[in-house]
Protein backbone atom coordinates (compact mmCIF):
# COMPACT_ATOMS: atom_id res chain seq x y z
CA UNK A 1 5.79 -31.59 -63.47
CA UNK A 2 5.50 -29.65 -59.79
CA UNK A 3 6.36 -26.05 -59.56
CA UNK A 4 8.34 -25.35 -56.58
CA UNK A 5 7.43 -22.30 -54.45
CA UNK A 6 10.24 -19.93 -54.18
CA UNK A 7 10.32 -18.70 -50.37
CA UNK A 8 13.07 -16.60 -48.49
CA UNK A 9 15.80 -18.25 -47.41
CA UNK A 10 14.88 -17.45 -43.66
CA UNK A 11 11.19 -18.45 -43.92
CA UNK A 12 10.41 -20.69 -41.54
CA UNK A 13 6.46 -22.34 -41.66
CA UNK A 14 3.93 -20.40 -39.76
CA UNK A 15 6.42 -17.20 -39.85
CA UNK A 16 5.61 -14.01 -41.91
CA UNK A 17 8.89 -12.50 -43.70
CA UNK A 18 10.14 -8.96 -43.07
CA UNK A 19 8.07 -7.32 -47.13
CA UNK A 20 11.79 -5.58 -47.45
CA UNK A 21 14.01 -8.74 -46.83
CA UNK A 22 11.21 -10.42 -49.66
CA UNK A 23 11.60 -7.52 -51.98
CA UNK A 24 15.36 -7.78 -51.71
CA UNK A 25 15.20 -11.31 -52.57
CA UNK A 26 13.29 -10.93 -55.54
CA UNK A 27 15.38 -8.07 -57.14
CA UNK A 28 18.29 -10.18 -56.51
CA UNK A 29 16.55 -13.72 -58.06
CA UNK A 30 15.60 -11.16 -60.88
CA UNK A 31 18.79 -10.08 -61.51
CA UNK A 32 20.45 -13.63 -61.82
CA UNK A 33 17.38 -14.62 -63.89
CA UNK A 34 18.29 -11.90 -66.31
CA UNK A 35 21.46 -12.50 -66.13
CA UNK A 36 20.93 -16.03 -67.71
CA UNK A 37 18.69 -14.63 -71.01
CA UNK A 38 20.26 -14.61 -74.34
CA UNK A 39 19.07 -11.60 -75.52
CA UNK A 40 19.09 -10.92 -80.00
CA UNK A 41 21.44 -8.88 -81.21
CA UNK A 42 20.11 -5.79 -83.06
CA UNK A 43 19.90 -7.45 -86.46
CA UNK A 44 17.44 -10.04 -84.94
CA UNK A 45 15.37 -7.63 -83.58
CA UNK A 46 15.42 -5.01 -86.59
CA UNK A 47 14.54 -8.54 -88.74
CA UNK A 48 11.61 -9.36 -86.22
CA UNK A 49 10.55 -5.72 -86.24
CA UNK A 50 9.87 -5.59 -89.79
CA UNK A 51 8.21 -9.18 -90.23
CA UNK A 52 5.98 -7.99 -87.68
CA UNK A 53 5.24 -4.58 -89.07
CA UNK A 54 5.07 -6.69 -92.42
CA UNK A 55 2.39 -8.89 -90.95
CA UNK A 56 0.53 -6.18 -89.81
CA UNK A 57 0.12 -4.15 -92.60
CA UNK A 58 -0.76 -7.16 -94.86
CA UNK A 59 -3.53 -8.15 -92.39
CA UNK A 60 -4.81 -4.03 -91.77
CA UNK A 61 -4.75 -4.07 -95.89
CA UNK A 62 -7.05 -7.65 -95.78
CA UNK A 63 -9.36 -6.46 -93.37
CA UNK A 64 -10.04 -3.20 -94.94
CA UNK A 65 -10.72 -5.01 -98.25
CA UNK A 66 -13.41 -7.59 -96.66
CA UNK A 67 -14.75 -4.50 -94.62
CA UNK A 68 -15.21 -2.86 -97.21
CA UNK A 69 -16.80 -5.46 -99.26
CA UNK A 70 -19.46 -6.38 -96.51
CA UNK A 71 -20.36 -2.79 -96.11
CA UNK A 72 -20.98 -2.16 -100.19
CA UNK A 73 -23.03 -5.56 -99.76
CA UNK A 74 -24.72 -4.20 -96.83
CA UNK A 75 -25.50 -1.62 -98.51
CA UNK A 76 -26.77 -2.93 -101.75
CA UNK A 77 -29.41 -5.05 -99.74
CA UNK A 78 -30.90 -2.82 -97.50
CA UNK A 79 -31.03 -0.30 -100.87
């Protein structure tokens, strides 16, 4: 699969485009990009929000039980 390289509509080869006239293009293929997202609705993102926050504090509760376990261990051999 190629990627096509997005140019200005008046580039020509060999020719440098005016930075504004490439600026302007990009806002504007920005704008249509986001115009095609579907974005969640707020119950999706509240539901992601918490599985994530869920996942998190599961994983920040397992690591502080295994760091805490090698550092007693740690501790008992060099005791």
């Amino acid at each position: 699969m190629s990627k096509k390289q997005p140019t200005a509509p008046d580039a020509k080869e060999g020719t440098s485009v005016n930075p504004f006239t490439r600026f302007s293009t990009y806002v504007e293929d920005s704008k249509a990009e986001l115009r095609k997202v579907t974005w969640p609705t707020w119950k999706e993102t509240r539901v992601a929000t918490f599985a994530v926050l869920g996942f998190v504090a599961v994983m920040a509760a397992l690591l502080g039980v295994v760091d805490f376990g090698l550092s007693k261990l740690i501790q008992i051999i060099l005791s």
